[in-house]
N, C-alpha and C. Protein backbone atom coordinates (compact mmCIF):
# COMPACT_ATOMS: atom_id res chain seq x y z
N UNK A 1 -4.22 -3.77 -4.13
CA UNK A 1 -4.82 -4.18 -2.88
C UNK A 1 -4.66 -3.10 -1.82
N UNK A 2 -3.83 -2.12 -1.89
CA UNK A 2 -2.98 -1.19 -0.60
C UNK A 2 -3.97 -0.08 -1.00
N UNK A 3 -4.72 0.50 -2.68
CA UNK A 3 -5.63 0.95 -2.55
C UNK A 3 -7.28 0.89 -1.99
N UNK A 4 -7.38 -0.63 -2.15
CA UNK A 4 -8.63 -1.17 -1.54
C UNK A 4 -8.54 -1.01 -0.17
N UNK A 5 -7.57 -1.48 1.03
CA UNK A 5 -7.27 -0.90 2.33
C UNK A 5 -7.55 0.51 2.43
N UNK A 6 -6.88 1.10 1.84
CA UNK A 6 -6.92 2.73 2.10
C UNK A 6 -8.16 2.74 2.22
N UNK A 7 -9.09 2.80 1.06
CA UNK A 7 -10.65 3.56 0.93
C UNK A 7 -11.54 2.60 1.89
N UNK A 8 -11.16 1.87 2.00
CA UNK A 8 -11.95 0.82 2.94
C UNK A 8 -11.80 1.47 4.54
N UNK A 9 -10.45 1.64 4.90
CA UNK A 9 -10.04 1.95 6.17
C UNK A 9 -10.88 4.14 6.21
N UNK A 10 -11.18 4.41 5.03
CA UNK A 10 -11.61 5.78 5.62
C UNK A 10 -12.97 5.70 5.19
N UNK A 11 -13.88 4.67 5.09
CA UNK A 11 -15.07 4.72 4.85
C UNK A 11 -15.74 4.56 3.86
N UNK A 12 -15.15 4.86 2.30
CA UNK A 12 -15.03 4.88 0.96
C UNK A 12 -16.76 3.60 0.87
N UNK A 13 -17.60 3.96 0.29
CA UNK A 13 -18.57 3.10 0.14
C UNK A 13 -18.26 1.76 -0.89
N UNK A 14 -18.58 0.81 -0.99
CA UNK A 14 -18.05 -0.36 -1.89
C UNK A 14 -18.75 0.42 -3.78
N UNK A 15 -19.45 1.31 -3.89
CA UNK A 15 -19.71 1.81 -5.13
C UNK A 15 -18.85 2.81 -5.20
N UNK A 16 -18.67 3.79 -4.56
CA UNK A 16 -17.56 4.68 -4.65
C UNK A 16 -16.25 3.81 -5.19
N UNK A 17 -15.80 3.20 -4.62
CA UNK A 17 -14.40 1.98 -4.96
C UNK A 17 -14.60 1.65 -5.92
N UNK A 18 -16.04 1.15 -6.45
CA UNK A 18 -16.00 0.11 -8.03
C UNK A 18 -15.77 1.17 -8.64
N UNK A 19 -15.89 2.32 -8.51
CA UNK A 19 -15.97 3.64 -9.45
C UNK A 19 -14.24 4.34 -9.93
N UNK A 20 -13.82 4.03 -8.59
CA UNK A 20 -12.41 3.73 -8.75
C UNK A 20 -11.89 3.18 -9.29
N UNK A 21 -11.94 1.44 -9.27
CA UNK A 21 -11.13 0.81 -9.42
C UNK A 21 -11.64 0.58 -10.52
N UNK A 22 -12.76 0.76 -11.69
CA UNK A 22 -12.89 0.53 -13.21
C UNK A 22 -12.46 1.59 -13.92
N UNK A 23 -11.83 2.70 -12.67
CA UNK A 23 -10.43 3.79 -13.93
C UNK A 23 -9.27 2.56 -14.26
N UNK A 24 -8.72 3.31 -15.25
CA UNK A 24 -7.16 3.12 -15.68
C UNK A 24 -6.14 3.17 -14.56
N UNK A 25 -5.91 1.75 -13.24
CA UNK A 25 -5.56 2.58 -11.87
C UNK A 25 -4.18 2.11 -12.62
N UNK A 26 -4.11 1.48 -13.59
CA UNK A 26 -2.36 1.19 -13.75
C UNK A 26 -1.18 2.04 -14.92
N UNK A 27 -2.22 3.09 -15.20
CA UNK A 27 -1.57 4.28 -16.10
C UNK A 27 -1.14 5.05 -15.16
N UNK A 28 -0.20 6.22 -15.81
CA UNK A 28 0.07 7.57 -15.10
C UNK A 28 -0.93 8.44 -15.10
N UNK A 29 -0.99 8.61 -13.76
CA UNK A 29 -1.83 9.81 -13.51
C UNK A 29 -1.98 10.99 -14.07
N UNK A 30 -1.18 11.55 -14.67
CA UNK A 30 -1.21 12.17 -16.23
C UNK A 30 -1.68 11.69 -17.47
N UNK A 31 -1.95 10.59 -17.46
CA UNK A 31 -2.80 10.27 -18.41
C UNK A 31 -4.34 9.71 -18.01
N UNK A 32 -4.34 10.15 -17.12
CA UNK A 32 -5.96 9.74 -16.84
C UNK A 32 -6.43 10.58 -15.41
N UNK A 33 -6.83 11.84 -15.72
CA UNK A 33 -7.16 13.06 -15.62
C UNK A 33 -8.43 13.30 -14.43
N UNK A 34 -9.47 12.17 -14.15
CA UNK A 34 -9.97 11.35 -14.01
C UNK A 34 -10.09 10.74 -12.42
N UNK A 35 -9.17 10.20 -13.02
CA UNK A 35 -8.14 9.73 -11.52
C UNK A 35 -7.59 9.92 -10.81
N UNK A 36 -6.93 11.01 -11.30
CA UNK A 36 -5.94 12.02 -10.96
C UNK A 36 -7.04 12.63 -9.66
N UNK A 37 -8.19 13.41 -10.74
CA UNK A 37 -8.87 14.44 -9.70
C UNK A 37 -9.95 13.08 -8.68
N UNK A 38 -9.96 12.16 -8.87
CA UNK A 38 -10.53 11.11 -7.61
C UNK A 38 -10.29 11.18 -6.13
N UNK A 39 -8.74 11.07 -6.90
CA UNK A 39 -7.27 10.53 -5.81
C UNK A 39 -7.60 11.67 -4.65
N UNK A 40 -7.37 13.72 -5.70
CA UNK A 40 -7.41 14.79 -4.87
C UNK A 40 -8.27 15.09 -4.26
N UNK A 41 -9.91 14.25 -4.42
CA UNK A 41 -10.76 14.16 -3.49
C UNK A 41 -10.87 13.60 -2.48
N UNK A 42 -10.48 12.39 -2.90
CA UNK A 42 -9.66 11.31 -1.79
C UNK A 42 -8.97 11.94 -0.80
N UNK A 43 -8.10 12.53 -0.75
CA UNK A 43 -7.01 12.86 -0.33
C UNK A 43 -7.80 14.44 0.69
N UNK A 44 -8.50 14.56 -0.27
CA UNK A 44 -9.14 16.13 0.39
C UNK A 44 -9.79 15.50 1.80
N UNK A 45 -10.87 14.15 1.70
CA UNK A 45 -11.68 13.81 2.66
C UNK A 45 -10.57 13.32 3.88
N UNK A 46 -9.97 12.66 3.56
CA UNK A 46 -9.14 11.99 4.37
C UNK A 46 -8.84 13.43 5.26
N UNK A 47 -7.52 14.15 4.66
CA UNK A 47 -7.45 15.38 5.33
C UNK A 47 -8.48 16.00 6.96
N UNK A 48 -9.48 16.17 5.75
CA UNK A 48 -10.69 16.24 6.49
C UNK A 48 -11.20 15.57 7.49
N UNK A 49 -10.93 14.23 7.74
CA UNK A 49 -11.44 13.15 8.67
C UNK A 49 -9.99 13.51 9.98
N UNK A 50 -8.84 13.52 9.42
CA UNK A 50 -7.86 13.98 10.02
C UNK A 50 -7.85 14.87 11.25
N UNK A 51 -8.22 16.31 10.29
CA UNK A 51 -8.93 17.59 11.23
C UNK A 51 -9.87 17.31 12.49
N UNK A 52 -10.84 16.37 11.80
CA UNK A 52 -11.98 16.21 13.12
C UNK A 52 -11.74 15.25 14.35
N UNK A 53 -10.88 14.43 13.72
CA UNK A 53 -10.37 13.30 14.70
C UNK A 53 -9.26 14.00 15.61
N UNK A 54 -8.68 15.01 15.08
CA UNK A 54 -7.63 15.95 15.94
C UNK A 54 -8.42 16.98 16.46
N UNK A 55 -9.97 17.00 16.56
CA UNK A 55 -10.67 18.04 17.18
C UNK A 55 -11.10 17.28 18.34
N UNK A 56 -11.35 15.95 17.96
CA UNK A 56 -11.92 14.99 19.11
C UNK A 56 -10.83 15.03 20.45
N UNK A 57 -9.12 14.54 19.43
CA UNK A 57 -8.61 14.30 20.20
C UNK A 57 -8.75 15.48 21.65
N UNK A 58 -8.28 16.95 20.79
CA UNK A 58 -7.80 18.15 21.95
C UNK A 58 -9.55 18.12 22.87
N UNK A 59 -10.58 17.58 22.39
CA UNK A 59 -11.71 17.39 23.18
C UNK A 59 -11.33 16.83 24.35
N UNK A 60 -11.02 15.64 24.38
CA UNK A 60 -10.44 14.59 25.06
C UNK A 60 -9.57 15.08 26.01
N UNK A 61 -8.64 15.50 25.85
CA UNK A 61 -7.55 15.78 26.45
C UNK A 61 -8.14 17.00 27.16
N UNK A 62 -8.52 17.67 26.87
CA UNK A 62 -8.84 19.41 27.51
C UNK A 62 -10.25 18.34 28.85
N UNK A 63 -10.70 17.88 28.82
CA UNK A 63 -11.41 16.76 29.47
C UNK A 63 -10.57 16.14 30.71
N UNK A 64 -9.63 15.82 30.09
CA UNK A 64 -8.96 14.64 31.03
C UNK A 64 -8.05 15.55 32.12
N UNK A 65 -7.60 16.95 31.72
CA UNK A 65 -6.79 17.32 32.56
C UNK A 65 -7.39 18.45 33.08
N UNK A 66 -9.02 18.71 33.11
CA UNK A 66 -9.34 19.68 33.72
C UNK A 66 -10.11 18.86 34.96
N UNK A 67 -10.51 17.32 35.02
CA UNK A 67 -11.17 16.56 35.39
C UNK A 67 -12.66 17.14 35.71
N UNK A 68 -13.18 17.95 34.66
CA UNK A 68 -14.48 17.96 34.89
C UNK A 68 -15.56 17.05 34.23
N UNK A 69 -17.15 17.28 34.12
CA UNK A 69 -17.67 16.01 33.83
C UNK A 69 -17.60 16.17 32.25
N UNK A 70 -18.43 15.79 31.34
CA UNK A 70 -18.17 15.33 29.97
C UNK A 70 -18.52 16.40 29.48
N UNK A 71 -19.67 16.68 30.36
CA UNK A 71 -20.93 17.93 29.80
C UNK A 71 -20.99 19.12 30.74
N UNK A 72 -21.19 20.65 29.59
CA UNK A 72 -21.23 21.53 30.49
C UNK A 72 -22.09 21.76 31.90
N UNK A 73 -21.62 22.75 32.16
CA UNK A 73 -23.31 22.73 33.31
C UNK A 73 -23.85 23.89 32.81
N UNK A 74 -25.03 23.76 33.57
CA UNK A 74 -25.92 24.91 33.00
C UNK A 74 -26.11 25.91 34.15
């Protein structure tokens, strides 16, 4: 269930998941090779969503303490 949260909470499409969850999710990841490289994609996007949401944030902030408007001027 703590995997269904995860992919759910970063966007994971409900076919992406079935695609998941009809691997072997209760073997070792050494034995299902598969899964293994899913997970490191998984793990790659997330990362990735990470980065941009920490690009938003310093957006935000470089915003809030210069108090100018949202958008440059021209």
């Amino acid at each position: 269930m703590e995997l269904i949260i995860c992919l759910k909470k970063t966007g994971v499409s409900l076919n992406e998941m079935k695609n998941i969850l009809q691997l072997p999710i209760k073997e070792k990841l050494s034995s299902v090779p598969k899964l293994k490289r899913t997970l490191l994609n998984y793990k790659e996007k997330v990362i990735s969503q990470i980065h941009e949401l920490q690009r938003i944030v310093d957006f935000i902030d470089a915003k809030l303490k210069k108090v100018e408007t949202l958008f440059r001027q021209q």
